[in-house]
N, C-alpha and C. Protein backbone atom coordinates (compact mmCIF):
# COMPACT_ATOMS: atom_id res chain seq x y z
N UNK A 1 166.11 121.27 108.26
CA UNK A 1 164.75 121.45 107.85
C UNK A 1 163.99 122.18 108.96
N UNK A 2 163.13 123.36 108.53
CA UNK A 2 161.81 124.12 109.59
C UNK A 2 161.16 123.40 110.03
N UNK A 3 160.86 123.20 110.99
CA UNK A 3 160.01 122.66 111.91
C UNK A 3 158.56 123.34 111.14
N UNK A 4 157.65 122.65 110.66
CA UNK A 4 155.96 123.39 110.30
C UNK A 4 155.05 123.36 111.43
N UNK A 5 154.35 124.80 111.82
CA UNK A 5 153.67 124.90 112.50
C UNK A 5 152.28 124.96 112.30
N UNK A 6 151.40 123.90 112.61
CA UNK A 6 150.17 123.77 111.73
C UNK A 6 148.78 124.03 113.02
N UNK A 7 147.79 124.27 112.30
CA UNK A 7 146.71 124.18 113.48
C UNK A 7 146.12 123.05 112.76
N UNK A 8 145.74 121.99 113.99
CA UNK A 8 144.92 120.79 113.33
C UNK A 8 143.23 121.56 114.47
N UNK A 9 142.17 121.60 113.85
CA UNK A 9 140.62 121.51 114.19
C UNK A 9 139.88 120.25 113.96
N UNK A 10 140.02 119.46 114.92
CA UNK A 10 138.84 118.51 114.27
C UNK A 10 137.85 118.91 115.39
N UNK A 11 136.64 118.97 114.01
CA UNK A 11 135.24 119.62 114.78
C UNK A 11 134.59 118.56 114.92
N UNK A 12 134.71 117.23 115.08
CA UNK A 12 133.43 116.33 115.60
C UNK A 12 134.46 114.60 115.01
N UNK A 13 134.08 113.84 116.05
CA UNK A 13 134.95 112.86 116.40
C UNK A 13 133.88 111.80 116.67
N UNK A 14 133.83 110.58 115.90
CA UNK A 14 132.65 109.78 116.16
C UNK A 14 132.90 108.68 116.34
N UNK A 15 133.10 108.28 117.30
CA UNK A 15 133.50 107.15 117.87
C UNK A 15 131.98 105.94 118.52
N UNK A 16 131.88 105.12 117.98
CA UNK A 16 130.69 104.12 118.17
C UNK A 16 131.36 102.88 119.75
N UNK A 17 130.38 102.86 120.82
CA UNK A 17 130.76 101.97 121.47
C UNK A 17 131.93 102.11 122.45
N UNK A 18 131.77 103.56 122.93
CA UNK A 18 132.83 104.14 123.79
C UNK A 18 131.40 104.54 125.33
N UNK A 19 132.21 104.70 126.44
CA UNK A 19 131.07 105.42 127.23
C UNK A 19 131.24 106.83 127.28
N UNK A 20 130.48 107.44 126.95
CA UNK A 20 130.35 109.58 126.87
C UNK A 20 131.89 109.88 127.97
N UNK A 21 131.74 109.33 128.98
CA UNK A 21 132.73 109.70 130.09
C UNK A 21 134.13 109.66 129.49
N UNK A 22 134.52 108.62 128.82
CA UNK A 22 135.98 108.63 128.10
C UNK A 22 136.06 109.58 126.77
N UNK A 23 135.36 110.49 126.74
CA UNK A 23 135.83 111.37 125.62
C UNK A 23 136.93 112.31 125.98
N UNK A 24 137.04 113.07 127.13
CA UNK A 24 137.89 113.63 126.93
C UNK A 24 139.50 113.00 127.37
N UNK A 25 139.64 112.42 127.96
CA UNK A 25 140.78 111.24 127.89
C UNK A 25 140.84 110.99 126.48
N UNK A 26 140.10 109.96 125.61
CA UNK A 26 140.16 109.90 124.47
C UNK A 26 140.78 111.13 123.35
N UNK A 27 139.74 112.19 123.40
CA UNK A 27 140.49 113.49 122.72
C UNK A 27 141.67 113.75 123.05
N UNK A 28 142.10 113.94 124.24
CA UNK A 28 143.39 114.54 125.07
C UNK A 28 144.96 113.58 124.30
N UNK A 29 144.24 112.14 124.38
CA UNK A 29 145.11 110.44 124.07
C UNK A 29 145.42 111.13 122.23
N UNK A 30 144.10 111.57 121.68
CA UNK A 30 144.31 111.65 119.67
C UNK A 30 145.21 112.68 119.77
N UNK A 31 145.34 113.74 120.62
CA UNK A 31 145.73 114.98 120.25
C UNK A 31 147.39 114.58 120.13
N UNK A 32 147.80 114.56 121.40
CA UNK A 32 148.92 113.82 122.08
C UNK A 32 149.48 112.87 120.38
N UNK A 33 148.70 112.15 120.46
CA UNK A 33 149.33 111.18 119.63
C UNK A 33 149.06 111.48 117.95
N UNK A 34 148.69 112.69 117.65
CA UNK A 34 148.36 113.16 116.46
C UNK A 34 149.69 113.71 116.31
N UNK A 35 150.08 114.87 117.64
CA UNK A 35 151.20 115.80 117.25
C UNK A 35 152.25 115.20 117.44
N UNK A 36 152.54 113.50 117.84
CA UNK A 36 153.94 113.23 117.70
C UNK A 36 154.36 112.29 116.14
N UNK A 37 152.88 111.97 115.60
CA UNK A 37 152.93 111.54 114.19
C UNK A 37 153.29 112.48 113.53
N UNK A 38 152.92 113.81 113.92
CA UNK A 38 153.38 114.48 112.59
C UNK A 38 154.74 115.27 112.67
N UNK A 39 154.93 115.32 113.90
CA UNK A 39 156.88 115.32 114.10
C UNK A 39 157.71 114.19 113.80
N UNK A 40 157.10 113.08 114.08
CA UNK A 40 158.31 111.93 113.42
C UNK A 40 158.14 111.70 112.35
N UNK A 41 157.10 111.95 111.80
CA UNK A 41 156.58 111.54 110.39
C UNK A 41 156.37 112.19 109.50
N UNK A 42 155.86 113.71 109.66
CA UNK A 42 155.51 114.58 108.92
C UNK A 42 154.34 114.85 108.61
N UNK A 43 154.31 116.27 108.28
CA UNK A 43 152.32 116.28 108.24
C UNK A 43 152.05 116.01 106.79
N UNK A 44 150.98 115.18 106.83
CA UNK A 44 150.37 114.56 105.63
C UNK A 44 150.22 116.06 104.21
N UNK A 45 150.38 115.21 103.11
CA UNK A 45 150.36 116.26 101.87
C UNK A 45 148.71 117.26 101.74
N UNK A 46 147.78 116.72 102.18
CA UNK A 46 146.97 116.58 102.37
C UNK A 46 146.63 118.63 103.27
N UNK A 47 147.83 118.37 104.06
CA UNK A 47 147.52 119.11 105.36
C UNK A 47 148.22 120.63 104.69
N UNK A 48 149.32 120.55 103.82
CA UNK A 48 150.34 121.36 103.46
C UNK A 48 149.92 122.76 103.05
N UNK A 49 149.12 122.70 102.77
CA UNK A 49 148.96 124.09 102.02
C UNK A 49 147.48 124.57 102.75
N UNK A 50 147.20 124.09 104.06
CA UNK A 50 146.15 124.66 104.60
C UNK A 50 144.60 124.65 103.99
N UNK A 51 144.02 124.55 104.69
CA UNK A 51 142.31 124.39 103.82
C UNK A 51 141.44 123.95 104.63
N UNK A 52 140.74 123.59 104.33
CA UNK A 52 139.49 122.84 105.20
C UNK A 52 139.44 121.27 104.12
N UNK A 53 139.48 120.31 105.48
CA UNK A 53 139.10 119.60 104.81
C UNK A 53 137.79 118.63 105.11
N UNK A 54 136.85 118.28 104.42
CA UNK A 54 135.32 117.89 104.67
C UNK A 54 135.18 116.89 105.85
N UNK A 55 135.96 115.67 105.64
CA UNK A 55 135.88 114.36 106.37
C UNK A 55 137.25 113.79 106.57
N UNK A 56 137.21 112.62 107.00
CA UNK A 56 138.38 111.81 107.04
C UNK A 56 138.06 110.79 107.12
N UNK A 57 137.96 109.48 106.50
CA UNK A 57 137.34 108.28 106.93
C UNK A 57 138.75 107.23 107.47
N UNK A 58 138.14 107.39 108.55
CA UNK A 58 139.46 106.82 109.77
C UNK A 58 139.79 104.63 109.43
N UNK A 59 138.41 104.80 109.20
CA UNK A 59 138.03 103.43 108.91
C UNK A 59 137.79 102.63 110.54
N UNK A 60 137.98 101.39 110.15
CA UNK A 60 137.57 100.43 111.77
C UNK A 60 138.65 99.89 112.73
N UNK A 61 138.70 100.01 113.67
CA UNK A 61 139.92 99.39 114.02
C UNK A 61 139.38 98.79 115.21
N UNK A 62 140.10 97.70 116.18
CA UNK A 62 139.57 96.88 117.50
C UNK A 62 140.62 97.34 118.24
N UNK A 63 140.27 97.34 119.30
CA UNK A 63 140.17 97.17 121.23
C UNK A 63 139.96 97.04 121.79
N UNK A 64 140.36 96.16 122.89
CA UNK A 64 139.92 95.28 124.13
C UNK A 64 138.91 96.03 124.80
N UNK A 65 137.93 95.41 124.97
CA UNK A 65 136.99 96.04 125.77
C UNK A 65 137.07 97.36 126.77
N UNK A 66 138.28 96.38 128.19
CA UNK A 66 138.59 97.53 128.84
C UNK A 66 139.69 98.18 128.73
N UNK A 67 140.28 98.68 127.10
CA UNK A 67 141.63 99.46 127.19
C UNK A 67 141.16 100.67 127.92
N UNK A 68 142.45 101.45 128.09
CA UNK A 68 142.15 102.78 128.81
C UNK A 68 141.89 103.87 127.40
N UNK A 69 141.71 104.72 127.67
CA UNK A 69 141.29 105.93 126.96
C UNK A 69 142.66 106.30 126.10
N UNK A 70 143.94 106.12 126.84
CA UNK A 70 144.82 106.22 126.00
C UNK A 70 145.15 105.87 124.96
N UNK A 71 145.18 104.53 125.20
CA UNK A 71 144.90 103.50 123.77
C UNK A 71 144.16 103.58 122.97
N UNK A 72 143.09 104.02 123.20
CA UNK A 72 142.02 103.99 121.74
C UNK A 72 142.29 105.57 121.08
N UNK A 73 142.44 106.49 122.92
CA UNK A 73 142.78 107.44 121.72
C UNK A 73 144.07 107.58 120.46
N UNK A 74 145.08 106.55 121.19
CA UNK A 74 146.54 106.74 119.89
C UNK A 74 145.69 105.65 118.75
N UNK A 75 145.09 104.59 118.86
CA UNK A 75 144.70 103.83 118.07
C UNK A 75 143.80 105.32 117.02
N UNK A 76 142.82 105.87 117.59
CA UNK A 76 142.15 106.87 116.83
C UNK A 76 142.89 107.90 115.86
N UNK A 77 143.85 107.95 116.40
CA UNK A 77 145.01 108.86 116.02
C UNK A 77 145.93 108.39 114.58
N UNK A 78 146.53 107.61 114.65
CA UNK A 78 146.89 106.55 113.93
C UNK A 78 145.59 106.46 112.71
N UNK A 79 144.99 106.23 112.83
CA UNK A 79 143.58 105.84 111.79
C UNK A 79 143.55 107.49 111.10
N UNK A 80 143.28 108.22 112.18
CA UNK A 80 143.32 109.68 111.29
C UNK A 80 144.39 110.29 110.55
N UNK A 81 145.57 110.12 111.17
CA UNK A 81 146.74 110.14 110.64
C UNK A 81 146.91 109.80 109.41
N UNK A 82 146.49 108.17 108.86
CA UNK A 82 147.15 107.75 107.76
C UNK A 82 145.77 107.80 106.58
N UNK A 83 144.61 108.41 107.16
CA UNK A 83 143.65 108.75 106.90
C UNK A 83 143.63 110.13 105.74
N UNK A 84 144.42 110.43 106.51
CA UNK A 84 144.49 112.16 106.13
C UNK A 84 145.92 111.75 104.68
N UNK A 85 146.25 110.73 104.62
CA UNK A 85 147.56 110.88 103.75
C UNK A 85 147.19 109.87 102.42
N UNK A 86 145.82 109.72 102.74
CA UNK A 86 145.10 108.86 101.59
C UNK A 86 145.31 109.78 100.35
């Protein structure tokens, strides 16, 4: 099977109850952990035929107060991921 080469854009990321300073850790943590979901897993049907798509509702998820940026970002990732395959 071809390996699919996709461009993912997400233009705005809204995360409630983070400090401004961990965004880009955070982004860097979704990205990371976006592109190994969709190599072990595959990119969502959703994604296949290219388009724009409006939103994604990631929904809610918890984390320890002081996880690192990594963690919330794969936790964020994960949420968008199975988000996108709704």
């Amino acid at each position: 099977m071809k390996p699919k080469n996709i461009e993912l854009n997400i233009e705005e990321l809204v995360l409630h109850g983070f400090s401004p300073g961990d965004r880009h850790g955070i982004g860097e943590a979704v990205e990371q952990e976006l592109t190994r979901l969709m190599a072990d897993r595959g990119v969502p049907q959703s994604l296949e035929h290219g388009g724009k798509i409006g939103q994604v509702d990631g929904g809610a998820f918890e984390v320890a107060q002081d996880s690192r940026a990594q963690v919330v970002g794969a936790k964020v990732a994960k949420a968008v991921y199975w988000g996108l395959r709704q």
